[in-house]
C-alpha atoms as a PDB file:
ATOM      1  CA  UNK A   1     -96.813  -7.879-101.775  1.00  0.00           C
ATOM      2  CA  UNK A   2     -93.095  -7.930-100.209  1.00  0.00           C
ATOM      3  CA  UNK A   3     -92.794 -11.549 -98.128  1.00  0.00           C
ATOM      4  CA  UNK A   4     -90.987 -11.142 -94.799  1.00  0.00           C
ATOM      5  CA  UNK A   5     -88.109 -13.454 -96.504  1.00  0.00           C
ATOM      6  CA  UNK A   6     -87.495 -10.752 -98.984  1.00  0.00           C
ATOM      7  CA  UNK A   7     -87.483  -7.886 -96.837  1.00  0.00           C
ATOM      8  CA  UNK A   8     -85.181  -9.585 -94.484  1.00  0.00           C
ATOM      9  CA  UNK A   9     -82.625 -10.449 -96.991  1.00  0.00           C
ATOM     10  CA  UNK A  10     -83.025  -7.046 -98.319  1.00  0.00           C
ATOM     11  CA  UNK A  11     -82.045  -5.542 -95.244  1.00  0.00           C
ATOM     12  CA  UNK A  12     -78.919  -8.153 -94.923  1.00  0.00           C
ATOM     13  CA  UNK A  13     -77.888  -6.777 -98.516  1.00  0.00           C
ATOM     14  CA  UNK A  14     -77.982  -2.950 -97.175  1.00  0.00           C
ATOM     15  CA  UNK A  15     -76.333  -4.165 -93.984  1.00  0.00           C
ATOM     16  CA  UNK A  16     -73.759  -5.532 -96.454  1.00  0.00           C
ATOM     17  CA  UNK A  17     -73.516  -2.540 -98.793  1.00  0.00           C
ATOM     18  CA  UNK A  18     -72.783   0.448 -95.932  1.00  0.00           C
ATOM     19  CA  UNK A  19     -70.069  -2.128 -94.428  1.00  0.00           C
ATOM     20  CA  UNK A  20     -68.663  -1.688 -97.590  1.00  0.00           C
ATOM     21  CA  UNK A  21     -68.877   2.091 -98.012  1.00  0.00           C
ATOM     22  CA  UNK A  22     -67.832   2.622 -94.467  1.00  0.00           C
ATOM     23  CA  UNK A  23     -65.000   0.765 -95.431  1.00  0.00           C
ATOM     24  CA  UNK A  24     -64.411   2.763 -98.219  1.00  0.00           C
ATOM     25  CA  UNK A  25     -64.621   5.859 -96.787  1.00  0.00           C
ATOM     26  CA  UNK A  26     -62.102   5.464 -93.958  1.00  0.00           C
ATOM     27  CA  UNK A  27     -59.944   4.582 -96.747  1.00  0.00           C
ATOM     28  CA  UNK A  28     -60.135   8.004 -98.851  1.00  0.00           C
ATOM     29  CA  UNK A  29     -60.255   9.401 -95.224  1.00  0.00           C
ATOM     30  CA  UNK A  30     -57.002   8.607 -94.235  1.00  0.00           C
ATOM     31  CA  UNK A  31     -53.506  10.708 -94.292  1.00  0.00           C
ATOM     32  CA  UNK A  32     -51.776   9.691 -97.495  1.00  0.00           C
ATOM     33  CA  UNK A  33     -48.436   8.427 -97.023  1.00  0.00           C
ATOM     34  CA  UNK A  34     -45.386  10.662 -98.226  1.00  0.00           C
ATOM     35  CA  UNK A  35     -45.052  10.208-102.282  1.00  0.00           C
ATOM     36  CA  UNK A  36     -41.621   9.481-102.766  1.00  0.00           C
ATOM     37  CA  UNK A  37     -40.440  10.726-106.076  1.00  0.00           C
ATOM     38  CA  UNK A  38     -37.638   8.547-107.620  1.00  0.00           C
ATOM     39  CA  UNK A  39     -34.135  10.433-107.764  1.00  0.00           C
ATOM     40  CA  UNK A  40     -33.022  10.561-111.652  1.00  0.00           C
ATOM     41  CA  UNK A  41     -29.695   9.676-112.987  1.00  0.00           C
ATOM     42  CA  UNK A  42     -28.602  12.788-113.499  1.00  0.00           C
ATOM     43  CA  UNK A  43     -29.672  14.079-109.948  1.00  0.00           C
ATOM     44  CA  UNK A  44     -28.142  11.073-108.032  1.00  0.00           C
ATOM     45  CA  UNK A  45     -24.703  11.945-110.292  1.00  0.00           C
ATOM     46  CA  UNK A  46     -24.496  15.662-108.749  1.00  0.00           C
ATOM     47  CA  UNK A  47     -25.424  14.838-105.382  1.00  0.00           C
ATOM     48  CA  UNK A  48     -22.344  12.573-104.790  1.00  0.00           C
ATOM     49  CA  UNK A  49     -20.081  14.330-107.308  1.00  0.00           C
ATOM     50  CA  UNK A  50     -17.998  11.993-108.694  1.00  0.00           C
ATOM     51  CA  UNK A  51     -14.374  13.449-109.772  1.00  0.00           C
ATOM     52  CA  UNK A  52     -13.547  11.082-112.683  1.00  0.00           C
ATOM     53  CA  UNK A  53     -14.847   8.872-115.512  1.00  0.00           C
ATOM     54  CA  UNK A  54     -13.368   5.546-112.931  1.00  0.00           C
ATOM     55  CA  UNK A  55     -15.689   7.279-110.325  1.00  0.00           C
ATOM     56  CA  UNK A  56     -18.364   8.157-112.478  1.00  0.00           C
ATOM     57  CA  UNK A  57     -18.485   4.398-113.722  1.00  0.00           C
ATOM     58  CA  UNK A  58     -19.180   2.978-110.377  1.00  0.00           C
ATOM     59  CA  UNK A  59     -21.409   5.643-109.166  1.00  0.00           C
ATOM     60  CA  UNK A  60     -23.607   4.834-112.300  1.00  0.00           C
ATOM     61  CA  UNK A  61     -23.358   1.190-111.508  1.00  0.00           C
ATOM     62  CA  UNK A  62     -24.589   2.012-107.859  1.00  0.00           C
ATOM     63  CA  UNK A  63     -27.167   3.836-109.332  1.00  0.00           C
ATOM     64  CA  UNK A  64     -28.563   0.662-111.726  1.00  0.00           C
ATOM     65  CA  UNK A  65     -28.259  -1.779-108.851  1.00  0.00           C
ATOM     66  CA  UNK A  66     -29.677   0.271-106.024  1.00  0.00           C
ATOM     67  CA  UNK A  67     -32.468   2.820-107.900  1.00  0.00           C
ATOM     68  CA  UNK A  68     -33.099   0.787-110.685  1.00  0.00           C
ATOM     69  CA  UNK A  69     -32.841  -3.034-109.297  1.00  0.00           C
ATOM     70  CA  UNK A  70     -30.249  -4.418-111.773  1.00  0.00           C
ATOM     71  CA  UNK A  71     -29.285  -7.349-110.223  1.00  0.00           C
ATOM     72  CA  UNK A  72     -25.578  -6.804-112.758  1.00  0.00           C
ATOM     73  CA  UNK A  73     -24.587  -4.613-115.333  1.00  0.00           C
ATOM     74  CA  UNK A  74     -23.003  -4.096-118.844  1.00  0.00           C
ATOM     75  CA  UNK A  75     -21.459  -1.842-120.748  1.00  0.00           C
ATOM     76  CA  UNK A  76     -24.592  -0.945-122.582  1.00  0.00           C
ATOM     77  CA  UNK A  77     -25.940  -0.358-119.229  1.00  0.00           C
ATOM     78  CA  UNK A  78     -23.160   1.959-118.073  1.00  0.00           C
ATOM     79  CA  UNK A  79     -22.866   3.826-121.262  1.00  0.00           C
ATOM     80  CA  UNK A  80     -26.692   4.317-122.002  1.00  0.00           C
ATOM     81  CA  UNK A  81     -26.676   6.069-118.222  1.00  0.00           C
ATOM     82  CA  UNK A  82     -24.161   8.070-119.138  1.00  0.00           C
ATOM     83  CA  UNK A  83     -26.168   9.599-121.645  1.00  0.00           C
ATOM     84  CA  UNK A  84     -29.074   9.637-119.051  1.00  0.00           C
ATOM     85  CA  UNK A  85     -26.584  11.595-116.674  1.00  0.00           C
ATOM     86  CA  UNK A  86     -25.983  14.050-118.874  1.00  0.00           C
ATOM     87  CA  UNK A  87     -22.156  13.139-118.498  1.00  0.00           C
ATOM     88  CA  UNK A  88     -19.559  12.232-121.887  1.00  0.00           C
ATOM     89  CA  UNK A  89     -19.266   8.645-122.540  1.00  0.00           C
ATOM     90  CA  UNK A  90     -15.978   7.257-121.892  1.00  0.00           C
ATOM     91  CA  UNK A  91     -13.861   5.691-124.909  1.00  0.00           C
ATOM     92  CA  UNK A  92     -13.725   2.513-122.983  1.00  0.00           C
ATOM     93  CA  UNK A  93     -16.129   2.058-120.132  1.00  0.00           C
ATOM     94  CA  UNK A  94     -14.960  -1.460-119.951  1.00  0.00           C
ATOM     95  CA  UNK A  95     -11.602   0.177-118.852  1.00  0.00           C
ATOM     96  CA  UNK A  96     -13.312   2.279-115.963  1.00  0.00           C
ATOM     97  CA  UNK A  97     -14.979  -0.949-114.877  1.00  0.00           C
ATOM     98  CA  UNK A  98     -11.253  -2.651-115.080  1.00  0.00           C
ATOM     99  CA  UNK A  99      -9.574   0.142-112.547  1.00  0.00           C
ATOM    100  CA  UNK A 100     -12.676   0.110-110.328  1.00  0.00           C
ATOM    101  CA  UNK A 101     -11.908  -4.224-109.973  1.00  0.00           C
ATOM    102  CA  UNK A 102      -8.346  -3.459-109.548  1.00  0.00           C
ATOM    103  CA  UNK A 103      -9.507  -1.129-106.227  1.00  0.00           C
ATOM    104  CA  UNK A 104     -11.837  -3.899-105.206  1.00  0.00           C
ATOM    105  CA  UNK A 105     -14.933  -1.730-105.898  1.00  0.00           C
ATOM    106  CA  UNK A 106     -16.314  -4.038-108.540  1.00  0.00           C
ATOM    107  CA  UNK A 107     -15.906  -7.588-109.877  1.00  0.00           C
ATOM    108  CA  UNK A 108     -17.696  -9.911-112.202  1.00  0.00           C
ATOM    109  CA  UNK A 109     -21.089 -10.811-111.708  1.00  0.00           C
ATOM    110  CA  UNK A 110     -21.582 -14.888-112.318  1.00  0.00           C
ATOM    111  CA  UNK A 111     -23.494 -14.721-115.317  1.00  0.00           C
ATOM    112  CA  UNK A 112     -23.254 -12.622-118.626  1.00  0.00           C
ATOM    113  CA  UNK A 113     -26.300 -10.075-119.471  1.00  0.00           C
ATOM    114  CA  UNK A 114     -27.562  -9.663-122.768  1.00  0.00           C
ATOM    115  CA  UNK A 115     -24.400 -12.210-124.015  1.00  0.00           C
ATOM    116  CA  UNK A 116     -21.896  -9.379-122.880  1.00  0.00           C
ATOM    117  CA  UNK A 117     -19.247  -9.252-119.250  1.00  0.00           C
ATOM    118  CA  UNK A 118     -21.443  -8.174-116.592  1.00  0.00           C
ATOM    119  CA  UNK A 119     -20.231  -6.733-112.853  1.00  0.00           C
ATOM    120  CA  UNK A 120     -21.670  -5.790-109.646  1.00  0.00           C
ATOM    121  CA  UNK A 121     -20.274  -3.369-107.259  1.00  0.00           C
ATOM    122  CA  UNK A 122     -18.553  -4.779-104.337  1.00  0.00           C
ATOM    123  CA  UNK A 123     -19.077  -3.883-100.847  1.00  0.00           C
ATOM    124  CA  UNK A 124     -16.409  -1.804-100.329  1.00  0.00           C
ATOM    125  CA  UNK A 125     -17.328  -0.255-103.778  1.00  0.00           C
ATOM    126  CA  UNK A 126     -20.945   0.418-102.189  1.00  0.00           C
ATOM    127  CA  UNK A 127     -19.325   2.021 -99.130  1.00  0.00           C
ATOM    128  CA  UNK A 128     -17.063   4.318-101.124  1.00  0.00           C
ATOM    129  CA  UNK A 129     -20.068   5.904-103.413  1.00  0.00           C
ATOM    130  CA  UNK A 130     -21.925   6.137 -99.968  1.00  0.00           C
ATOM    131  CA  UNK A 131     -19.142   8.082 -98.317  1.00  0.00           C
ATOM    132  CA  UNK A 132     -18.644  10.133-101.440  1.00  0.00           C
ATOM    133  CA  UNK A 133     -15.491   8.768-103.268  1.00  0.00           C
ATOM    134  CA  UNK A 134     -13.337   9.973 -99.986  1.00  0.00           C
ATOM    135  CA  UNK A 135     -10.192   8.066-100.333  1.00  0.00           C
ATOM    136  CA  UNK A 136     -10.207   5.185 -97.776  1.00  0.00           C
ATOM    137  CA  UNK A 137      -7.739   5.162 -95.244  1.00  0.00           C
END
């Protein structure tokens, strides 16, 4: 025979259990949220069209440090997303990165990655593959 200890905490353990799958329920029950698919490389390139390997080099860098969370970047970096892009690798992307510093688009991130120079886009260099590469006033 069942005491009335063990049928009480018997009913505190199914009291317990449908809290759960109540809670569980509303859960499944509930309007899923908007699944954001991540924009690609190559899809972020022809969306801002960039005109030339200088502006190709900092729209990839965009790219790395805003889609992919690269806190700085290398040459590596930019040439392996070239590939990614779809897009001919530049002789010298280290020249593309040099003409993009010159415009005050990018400059030299503090520390090296991977042993090799590493940059970060500048504001201004953030602002002009946001508008599009239109020539600043």
């Amino acid at each position: 025979m069942v005491s009335n200890e063990e049928i009480v905490e018997i009913k505190k353990k199914l009291e317990e259990h449908e809290k759960r799958i109540s809670r569980l329920e509303s859960s499944f029950q509930a309007e899923p949220g908007a699944v954001k698919k991540k924009v690609s490389i190559k899809e972020f390139m022809i969306s801002k069209k960039p005109n030339n390997d200088v502006q190709k080099t900092l729209g990839i860098g965009y790219y790395l440090e805003r889609y992919e969370n690269f806190s700085s970047f290398n040459t590596k970096d930019l040439e392996r997303n070239f590939r990614a892009a779809k897009e001919k690798v530049p002789k010298n992307a280290a020249d593309k990165v040099q003409v993009n510093m010159r415009k005050g688009h990018m400059m030299e991130a503090e520390e090296k990655k991977d042993n090799l120079k590493a940059w970060v886009l500048t504001n201004s260099g953030e602002e002009h593959v946001e508008n599009g590469f239109i020539k600043e006033k």
